[in-house]
PDB file of N, CA and C in Angstrom:
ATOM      1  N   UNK A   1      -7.091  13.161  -1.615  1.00  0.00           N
ATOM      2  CA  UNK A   1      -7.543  12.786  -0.277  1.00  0.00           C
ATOM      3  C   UNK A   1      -6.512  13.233   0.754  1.00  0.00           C
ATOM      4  N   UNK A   2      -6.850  14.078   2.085  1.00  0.00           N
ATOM      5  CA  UNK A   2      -6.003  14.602   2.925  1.00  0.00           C
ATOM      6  C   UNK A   2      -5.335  13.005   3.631  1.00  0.00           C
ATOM      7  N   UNK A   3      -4.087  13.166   4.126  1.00  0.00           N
ATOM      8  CA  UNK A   3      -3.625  12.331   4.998  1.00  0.00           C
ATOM      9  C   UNK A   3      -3.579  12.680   6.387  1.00  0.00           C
ATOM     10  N   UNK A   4      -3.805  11.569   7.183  1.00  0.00           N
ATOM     11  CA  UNK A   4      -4.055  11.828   8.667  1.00  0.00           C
ATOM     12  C   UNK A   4      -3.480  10.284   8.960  1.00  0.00           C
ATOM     13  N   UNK A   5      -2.646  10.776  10.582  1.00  0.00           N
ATOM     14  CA  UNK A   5      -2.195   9.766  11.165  1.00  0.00           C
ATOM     15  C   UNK A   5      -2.610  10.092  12.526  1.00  0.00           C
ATOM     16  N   UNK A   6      -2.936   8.705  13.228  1.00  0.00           N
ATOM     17  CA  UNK A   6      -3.843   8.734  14.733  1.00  0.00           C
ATOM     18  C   UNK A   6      -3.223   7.721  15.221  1.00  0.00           C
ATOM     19  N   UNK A   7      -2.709   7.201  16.760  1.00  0.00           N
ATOM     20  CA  UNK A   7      -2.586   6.487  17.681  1.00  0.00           C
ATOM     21  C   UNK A   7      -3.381   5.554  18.587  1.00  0.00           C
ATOM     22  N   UNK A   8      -3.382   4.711  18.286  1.00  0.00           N
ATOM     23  CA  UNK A   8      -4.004   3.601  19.546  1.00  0.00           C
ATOM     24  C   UNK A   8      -2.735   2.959  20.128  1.00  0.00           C
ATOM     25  N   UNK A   9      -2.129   3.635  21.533  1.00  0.00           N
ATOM     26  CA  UNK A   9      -1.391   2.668  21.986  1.00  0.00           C
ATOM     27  C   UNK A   9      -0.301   2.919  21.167  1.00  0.00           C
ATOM     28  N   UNK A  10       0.593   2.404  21.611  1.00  0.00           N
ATOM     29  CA  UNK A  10       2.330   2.029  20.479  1.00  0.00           C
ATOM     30  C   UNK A  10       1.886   1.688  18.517  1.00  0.00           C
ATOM     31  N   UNK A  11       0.588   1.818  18.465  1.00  0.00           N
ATOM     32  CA  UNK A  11       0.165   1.507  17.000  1.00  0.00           C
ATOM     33  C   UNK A  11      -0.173   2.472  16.541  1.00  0.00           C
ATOM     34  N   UNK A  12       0.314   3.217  15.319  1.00  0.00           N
ATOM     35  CA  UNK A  12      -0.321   4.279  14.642  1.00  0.00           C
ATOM     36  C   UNK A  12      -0.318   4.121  13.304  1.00  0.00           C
ATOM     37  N   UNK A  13      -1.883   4.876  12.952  1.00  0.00           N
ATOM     38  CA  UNK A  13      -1.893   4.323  11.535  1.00  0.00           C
ATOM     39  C   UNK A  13      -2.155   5.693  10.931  1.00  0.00           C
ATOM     40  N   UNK A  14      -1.613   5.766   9.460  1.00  0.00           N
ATOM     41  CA  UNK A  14      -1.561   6.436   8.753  1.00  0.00           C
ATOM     42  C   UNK A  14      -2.725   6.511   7.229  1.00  0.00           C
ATOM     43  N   UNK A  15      -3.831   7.116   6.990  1.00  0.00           N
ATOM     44  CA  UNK A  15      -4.350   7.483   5.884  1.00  0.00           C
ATOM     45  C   UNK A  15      -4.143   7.984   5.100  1.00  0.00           C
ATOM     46  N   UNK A  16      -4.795   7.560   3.559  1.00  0.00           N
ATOM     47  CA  UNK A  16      -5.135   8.828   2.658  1.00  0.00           C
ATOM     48  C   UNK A  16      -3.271   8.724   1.753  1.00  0.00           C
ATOM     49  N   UNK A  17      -3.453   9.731   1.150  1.00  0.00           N
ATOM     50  CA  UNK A  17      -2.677   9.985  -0.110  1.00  0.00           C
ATOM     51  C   UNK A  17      -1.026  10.291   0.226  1.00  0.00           C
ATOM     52  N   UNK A  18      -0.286   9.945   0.538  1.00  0.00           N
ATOM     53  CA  UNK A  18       1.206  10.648   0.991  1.00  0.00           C
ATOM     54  C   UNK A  18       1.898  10.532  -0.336  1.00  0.00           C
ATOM     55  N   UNK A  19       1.943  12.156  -0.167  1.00  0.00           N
ATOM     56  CA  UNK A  19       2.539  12.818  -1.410  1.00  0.00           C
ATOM     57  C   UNK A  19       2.883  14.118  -1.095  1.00  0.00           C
ATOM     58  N   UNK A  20       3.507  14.984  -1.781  1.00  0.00           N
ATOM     59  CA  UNK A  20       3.999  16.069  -1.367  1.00  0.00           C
ATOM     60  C   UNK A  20       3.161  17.107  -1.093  1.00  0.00           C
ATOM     61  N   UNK A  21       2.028  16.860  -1.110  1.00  0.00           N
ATOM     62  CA  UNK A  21       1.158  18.140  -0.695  1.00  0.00           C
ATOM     63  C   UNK A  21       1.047  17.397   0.848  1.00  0.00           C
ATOM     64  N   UNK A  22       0.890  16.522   1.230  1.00  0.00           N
ATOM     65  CA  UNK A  22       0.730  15.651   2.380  1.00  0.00           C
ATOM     66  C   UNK A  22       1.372  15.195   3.571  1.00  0.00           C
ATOM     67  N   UNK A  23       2.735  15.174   3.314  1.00  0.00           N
ATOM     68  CA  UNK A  23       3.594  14.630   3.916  1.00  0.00           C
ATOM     69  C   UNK A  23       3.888  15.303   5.374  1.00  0.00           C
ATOM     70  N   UNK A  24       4.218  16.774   4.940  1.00  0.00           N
ATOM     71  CA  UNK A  24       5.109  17.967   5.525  1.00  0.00           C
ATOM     72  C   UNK A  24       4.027  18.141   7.001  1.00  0.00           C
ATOM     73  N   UNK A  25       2.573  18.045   6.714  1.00  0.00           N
ATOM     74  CA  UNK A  25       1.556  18.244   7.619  1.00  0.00           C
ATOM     75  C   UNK A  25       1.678  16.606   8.479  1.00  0.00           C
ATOM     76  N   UNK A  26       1.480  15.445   7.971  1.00  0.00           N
ATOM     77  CA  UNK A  26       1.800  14.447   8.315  1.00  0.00           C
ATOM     78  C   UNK A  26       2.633  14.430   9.544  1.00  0.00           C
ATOM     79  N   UNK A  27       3.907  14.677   9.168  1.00  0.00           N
ATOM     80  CA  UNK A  27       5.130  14.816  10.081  1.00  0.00           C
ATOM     81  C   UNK A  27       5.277  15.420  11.156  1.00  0.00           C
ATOM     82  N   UNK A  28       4.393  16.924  10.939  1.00  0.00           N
ATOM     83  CA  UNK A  28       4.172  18.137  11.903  1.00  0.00           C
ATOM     84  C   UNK A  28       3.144  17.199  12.735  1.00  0.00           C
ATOM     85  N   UNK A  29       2.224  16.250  12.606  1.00  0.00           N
ATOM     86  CA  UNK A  29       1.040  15.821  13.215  1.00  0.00           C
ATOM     87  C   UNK A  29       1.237  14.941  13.681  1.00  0.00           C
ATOM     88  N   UNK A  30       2.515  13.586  12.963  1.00  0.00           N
ATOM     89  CA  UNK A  30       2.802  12.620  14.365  1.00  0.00           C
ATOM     90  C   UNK A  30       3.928  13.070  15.459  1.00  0.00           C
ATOM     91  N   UNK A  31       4.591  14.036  15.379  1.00  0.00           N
ATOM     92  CA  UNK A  31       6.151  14.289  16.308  1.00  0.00           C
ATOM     93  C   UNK A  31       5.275  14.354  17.423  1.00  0.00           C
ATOM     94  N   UNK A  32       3.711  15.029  18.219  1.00  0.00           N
ATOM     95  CA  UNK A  32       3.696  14.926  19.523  1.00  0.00           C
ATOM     96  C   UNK A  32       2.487  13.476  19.363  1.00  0.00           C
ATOM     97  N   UNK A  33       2.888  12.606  18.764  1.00  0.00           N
ATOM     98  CA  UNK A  33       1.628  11.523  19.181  1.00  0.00           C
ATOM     99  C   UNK A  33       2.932  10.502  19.781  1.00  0.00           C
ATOM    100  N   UNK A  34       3.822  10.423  18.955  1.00  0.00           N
ATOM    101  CA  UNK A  34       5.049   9.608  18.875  1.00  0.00           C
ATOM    102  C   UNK A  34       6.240   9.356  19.985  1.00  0.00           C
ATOM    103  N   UNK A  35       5.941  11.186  20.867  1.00  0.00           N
ATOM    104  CA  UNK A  35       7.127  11.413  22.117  1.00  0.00           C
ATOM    105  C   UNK A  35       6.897  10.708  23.156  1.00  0.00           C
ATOM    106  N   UNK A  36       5.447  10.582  23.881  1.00  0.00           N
ATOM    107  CA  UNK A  36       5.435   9.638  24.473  1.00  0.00           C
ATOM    108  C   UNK A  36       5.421   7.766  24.297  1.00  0.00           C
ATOM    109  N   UNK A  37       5.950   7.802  22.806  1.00  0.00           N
ATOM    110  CA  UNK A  37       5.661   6.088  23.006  1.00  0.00           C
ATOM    111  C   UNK A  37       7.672   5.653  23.147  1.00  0.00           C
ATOM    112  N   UNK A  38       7.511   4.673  23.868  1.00  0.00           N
ATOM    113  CA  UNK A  38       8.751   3.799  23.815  1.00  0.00           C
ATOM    114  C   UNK A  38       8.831   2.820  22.665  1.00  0.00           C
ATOM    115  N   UNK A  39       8.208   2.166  21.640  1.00  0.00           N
ATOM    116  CA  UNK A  39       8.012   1.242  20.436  1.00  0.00           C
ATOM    117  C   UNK A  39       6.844   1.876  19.886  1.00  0.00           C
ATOM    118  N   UNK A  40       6.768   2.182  18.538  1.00  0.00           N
ATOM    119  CA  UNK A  40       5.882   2.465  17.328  1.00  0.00           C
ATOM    120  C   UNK A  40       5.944   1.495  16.565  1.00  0.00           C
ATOM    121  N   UNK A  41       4.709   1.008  15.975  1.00  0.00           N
ATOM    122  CA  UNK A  41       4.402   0.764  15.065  1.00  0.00           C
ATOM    123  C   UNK A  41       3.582   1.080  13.516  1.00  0.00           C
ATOM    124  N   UNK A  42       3.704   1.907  12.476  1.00  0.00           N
ATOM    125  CA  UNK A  42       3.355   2.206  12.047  1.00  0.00           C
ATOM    126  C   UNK A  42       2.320   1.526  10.706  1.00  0.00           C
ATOM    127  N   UNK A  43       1.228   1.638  10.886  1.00  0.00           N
ATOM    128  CA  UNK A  43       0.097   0.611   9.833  1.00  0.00           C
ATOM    129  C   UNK A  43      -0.321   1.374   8.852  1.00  0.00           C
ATOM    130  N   UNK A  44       0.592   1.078   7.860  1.00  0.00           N
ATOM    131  CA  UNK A  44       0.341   1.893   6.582  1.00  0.00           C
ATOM    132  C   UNK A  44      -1.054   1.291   5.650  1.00  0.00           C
ATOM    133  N   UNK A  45      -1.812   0.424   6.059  1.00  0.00           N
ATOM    134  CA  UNK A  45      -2.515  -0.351   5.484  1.00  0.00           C
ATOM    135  C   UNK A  45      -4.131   0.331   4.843  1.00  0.00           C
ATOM    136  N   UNK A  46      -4.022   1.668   5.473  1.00  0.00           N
ATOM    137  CA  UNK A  46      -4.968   2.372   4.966  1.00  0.00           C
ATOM    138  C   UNK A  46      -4.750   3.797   4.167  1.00  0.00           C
ATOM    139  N   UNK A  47      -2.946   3.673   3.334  1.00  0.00           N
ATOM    140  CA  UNK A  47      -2.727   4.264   2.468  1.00  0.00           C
ATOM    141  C   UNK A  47      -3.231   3.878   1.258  1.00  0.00           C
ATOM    142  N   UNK A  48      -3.755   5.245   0.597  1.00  0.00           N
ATOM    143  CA  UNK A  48      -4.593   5.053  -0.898  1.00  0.00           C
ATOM    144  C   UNK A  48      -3.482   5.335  -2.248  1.00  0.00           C
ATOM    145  N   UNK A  49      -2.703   5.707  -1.727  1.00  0.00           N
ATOM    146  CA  UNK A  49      -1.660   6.543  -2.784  1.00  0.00           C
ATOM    147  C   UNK A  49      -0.226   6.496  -2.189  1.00  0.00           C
ATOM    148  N   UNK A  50       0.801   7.017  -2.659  1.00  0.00           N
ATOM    149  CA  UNK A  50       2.295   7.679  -2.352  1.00  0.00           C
ATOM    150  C   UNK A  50       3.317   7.469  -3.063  1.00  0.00           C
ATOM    151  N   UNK A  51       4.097   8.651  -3.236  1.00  0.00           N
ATOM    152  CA  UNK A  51       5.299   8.627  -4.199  1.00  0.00           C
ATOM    153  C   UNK A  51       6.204   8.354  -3.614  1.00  0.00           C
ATOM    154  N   UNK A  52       7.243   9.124  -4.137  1.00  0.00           N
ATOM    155  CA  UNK A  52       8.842   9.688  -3.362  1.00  0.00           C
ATOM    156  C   UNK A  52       8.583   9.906  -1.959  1.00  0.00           C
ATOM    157  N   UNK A  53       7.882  10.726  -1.704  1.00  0.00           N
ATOM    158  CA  UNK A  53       7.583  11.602  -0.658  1.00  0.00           C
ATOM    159  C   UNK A  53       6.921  10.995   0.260  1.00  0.00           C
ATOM    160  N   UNK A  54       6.198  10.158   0.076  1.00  0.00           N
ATOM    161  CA  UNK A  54       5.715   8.800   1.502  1.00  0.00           C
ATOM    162  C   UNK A  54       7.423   8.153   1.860  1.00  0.00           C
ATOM    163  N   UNK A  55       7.878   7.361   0.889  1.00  0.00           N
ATOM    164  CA  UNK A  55       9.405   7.140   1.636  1.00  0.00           C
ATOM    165  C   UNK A  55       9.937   7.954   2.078  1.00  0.00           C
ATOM    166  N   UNK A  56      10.093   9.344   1.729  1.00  0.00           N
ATOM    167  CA  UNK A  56      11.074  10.270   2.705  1.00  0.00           C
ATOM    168  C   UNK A  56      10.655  10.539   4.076  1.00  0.00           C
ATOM    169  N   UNK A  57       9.243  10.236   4.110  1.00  0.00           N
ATOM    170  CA  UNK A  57       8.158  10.319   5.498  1.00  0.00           C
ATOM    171  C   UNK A  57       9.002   9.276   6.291  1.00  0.00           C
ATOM    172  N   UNK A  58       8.542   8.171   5.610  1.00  0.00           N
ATOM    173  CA  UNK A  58       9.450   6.784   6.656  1.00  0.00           C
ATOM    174  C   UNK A  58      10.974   7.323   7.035  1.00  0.00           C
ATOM    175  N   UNK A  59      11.521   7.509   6.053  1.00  0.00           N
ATOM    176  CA  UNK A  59      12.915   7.447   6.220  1.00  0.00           C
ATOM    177  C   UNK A  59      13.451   8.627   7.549  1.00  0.00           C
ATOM    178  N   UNK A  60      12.508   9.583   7.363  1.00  0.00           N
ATOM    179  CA  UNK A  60      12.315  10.579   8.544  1.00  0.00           C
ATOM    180  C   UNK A  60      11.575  10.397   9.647  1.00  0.00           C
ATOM    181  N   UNK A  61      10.852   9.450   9.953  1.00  0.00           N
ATOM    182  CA  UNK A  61      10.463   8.325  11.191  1.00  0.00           C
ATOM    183  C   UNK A  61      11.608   7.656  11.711  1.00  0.00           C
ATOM    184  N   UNK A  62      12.336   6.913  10.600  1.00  0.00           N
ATOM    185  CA  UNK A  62      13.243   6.170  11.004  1.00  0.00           C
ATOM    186  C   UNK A  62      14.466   6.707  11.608  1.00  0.00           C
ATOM    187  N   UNK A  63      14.846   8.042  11.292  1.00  0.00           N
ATOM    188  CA  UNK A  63      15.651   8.981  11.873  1.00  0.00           C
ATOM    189  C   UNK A  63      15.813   8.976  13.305  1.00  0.00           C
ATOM    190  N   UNK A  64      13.987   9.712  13.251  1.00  0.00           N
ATOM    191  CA  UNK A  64      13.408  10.311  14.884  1.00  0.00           C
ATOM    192  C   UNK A  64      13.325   9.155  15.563  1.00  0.00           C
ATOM    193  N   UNK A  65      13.483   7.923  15.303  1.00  0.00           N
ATOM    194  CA  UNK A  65      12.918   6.643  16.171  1.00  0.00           C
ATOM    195  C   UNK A  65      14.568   6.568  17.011  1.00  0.00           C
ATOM    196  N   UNK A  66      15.466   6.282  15.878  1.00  0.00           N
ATOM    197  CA  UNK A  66      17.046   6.400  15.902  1.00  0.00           C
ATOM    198  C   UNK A  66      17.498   7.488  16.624  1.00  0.00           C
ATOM    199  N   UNK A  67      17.119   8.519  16.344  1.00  0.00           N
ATOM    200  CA  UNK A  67      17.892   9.738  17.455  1.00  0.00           C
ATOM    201  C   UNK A  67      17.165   9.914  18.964  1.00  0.00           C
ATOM    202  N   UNK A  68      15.644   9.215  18.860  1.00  0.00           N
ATOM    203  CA  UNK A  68      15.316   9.332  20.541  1.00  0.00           C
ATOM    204  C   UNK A  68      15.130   7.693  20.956  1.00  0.00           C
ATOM    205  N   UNK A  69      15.704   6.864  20.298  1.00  0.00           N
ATOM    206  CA  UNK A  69      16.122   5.696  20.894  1.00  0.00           C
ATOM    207  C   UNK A  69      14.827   5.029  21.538  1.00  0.00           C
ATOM    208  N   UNK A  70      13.823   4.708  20.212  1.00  0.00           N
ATOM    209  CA  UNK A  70      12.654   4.146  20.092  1.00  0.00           C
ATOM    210  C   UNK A  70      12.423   3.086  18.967  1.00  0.00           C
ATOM    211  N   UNK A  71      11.908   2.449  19.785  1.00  0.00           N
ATOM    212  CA  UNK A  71      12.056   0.895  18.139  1.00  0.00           C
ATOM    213  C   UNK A  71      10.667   1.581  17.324  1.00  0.00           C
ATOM    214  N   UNK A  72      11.253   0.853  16.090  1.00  0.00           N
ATOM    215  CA  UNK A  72      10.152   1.249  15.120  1.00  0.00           C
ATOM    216  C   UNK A  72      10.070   0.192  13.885  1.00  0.00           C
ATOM    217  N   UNK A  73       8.799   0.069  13.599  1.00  0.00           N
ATOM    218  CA  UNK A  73       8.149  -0.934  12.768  1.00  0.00           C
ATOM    219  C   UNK A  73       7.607  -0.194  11.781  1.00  0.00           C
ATOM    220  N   UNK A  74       7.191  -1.015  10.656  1.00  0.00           N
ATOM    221  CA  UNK A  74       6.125  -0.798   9.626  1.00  0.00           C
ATOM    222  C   UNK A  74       5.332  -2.128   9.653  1.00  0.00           C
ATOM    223  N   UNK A  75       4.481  -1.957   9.285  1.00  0.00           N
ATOM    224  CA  UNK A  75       3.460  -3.118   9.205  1.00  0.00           C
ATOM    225  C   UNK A  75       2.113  -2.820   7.694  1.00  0.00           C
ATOM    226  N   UNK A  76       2.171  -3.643   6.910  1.00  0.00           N
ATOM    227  CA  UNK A  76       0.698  -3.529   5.874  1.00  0.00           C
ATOM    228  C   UNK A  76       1.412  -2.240   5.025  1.00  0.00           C
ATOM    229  N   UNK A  77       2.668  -2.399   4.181  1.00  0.00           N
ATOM    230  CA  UNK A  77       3.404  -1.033   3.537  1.00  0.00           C
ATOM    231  C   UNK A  77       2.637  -1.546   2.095  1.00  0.00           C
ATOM    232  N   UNK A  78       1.944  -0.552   1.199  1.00  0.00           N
ATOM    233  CA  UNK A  78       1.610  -1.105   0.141  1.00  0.00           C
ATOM    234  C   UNK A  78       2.647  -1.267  -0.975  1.00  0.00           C
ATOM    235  N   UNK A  79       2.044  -2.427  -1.754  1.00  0.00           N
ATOM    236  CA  UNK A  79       3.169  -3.252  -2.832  1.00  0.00           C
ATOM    237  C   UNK A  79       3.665  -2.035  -3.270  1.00  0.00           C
ATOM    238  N   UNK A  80       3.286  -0.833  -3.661  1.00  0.00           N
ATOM    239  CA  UNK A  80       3.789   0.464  -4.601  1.00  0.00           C
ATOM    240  C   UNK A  80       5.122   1.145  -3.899  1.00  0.00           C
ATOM    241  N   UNK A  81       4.752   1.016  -2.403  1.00  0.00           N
ATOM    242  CA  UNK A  81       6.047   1.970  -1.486  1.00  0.00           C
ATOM    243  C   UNK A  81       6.803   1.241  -1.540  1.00  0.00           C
ATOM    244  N   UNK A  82       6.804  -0.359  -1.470  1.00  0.00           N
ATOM    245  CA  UNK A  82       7.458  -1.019  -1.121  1.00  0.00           C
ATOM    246  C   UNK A  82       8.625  -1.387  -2.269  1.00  0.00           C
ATOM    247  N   UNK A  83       7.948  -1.461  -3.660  1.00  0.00           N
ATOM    248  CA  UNK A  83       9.004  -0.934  -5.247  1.00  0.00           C
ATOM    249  C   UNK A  83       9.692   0.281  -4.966  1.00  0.00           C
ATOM    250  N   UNK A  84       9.633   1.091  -4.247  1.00  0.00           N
ATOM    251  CA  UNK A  84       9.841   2.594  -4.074  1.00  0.00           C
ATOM    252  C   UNK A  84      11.436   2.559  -3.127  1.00  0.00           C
ATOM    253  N   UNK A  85      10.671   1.931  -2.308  1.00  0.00           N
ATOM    254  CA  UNK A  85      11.723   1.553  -1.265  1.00  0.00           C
ATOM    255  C   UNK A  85      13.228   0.687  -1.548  1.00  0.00           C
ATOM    256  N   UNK A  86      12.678  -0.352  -2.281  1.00  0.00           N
ATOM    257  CA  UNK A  86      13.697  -1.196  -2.821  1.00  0.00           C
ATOM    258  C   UNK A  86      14.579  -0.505  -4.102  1.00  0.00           C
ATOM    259  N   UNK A  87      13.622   0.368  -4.969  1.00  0.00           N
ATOM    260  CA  UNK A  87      14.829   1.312  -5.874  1.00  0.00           C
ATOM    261  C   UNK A  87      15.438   2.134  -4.957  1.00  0.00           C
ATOM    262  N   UNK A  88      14.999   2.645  -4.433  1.00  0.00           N
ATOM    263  CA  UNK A  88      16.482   3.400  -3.637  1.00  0.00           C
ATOM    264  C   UNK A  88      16.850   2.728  -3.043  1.00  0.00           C
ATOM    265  N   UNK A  89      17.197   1.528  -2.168  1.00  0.00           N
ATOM    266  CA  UNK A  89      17.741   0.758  -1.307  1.00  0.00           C
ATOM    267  C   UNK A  89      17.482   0.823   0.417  1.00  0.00           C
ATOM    268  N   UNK A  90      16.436   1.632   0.885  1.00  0.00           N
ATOM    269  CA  UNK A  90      16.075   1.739   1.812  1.00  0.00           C
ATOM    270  C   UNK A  90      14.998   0.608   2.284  1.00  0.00           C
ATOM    271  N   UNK A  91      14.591  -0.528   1.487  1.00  0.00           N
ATOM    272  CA  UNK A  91      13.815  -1.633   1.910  1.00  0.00           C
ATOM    273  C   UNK A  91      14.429  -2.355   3.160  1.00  0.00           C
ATOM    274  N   UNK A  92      16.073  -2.576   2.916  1.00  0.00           N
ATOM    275  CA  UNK A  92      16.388  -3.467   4.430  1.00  0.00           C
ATOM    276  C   UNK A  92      16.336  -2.203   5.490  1.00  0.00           C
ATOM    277  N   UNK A  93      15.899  -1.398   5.361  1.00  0.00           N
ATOM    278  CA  UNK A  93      16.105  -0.341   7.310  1.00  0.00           C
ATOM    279  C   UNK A  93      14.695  -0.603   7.460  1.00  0.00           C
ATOM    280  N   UNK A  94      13.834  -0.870   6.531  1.00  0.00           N
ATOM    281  CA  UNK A  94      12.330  -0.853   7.276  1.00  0.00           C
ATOM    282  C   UNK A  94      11.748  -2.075   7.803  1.00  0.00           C
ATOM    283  N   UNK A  95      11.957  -2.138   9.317  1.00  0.00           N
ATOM    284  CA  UNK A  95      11.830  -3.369   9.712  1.00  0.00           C
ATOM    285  C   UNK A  95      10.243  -3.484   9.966  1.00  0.00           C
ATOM    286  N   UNK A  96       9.816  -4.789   9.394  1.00  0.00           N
ATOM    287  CA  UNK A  96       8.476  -4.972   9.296  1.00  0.00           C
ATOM    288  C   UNK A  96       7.581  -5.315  10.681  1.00  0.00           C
ATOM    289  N   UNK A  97       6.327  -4.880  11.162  1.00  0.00           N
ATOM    290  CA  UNK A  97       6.147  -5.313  12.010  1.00  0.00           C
ATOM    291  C   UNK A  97       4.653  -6.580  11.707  1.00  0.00           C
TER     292      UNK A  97
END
């Protein structure tokens, strides 16, 4: 299943499968939804899938939020990313929204 991420407002939600066929397009597709917001929130709640490569997505949100000095959330992360997250130790930077 392709992944797609769309904006309502400071809320954006993310679909579908994030995985490495997925991600790289992902990333290329939120950087101009994302420039104009001052706070993101990101609603992972209509992810079907994700490996490695959905956390490196976040962790590269969390970057861009950090280097243009924009708060950033997760909100609805499924139980699977969220094991994912905690083996590598990146669970406390993802602040929940």
């Amino acid at each position: 299943m392709k992944a797609h991420v769309y904006c309502e407002g400071n809320q954006c939600f993310v679909t579908g499968n994030l995985d490495f066929s997925t991600v790289e397009t992902l990333w290329k597709e939120s950087l101009p939804l994302l420039a104009p917001l001052c706070e993101i929130t990101f609603d992972l709640s209509k992810v079907t899938s994700a490996n490695s490569a959905g956390i490196t997505l976040l962790i590269e949100w969390l970057k861009y939020a950090n280097r243009e000095k924009k708060a950033i959330s997760f909100a609805n992360i499924p139980a699977s990313m969220m094991s994912l997250a905690a083996i590598s130790g990146i669970d406390k930077f993802i602040a929940l929204g």
